[in-house]
C-alpha atoms as a PDB file:
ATOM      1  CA  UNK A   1      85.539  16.316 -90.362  1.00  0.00           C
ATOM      2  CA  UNK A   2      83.592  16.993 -93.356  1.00  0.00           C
ATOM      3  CA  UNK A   3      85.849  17.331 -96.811  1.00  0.00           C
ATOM      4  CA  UNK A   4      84.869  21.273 -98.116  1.00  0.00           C
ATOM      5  CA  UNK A   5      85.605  20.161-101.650  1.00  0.00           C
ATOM      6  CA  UNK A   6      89.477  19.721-103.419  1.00  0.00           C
ATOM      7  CA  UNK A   7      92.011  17.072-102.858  1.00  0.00           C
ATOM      8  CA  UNK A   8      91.241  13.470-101.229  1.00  0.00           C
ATOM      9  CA  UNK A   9      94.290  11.423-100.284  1.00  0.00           C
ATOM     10  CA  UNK A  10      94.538   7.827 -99.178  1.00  0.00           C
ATOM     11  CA  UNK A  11      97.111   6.716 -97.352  1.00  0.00           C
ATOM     12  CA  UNK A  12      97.432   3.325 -96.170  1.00  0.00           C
ATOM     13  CA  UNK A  13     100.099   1.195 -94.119  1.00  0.00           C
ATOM     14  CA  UNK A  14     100.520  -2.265 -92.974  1.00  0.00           C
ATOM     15  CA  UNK A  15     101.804  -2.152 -89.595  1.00  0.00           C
ATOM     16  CA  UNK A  16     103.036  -5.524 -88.883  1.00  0.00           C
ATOM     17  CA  UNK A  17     102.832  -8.574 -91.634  1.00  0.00           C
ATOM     18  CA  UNK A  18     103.571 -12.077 -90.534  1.00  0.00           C
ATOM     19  CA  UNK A  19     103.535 -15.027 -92.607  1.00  0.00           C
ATOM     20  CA  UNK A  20      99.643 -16.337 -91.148  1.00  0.00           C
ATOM     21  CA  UNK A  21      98.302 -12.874 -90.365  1.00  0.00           C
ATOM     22  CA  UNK A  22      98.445  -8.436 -91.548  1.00  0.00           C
ATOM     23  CA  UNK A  23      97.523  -6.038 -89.528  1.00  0.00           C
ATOM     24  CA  UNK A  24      96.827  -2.844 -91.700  1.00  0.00           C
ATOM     25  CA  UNK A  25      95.180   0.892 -91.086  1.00  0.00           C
ATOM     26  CA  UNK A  26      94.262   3.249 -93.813  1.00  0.00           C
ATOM     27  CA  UNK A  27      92.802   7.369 -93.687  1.00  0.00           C
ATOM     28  CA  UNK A  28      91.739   9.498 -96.108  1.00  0.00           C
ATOM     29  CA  UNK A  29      92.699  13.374 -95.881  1.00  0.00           C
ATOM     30  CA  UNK A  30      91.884  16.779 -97.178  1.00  0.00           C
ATOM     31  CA  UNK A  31      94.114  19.192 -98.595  1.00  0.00           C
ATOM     32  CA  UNK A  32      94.304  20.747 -95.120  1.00  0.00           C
ATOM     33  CA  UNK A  33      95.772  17.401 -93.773  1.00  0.00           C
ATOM     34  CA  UNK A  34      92.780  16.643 -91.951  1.00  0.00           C
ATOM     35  CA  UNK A  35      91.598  13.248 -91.649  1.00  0.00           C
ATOM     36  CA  UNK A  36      88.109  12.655 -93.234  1.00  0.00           C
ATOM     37  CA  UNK A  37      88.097   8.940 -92.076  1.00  0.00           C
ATOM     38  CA  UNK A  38      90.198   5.748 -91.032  1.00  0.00           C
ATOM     39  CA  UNK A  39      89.960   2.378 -91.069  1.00  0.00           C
ATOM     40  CA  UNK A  40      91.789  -0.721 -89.709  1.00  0.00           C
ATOM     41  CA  UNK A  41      91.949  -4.109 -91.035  1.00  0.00           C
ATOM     42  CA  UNK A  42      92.564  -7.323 -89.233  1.00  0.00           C
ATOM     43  CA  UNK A  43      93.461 -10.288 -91.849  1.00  0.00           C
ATOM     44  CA  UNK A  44      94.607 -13.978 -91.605  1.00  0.00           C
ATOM     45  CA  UNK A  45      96.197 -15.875 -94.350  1.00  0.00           C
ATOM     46  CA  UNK A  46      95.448 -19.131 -95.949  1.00  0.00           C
ATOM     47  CA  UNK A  47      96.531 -21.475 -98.354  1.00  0.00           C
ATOM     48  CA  UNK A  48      95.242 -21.529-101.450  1.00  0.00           C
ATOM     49  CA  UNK A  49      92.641 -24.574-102.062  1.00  0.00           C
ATOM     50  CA  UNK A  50      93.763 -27.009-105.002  1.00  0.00           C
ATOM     51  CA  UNK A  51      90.627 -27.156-107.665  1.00  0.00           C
ATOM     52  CA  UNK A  52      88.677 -29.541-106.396  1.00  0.00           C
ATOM     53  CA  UNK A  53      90.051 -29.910-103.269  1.00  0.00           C
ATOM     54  CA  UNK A  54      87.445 -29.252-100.101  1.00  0.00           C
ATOM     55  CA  UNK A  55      87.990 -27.247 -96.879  1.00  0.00           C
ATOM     56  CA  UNK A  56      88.539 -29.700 -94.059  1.00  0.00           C
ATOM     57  CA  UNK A  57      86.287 -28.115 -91.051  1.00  0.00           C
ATOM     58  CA  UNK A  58      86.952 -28.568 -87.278  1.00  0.00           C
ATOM     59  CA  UNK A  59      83.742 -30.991 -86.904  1.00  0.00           C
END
């Protein structure tokens, strides 16, 4: 669906948050209600490096 001009409005959720990991969708719709487009978003949590302080990889 093609926007014909006016309103855009994003709308965006996160469906289920742990403490490692979010799993999050977002649309965009016209003034009709009509979603233009939609996206979903798959994201892991981690800590924070100290400065200096390196990644430690798996080998």
């Amino acid at each position: 669906v093609q926007a014909q001009g006016g309103r855009i409005i994003a709308r965006g959720n996160c469906y289920h948050l742990s403490t490692t990991m979010a799993f999050c969708e977002a649309e965009l719709v016209d003034d009709l209600g009509r979603v233009c487009a939609k996206s979903t978003g798959t994201f892991k949590f981690f800590k924070r490096l100290k400065p200096g302080q390196q990644m430690v990889g798996d080998g």
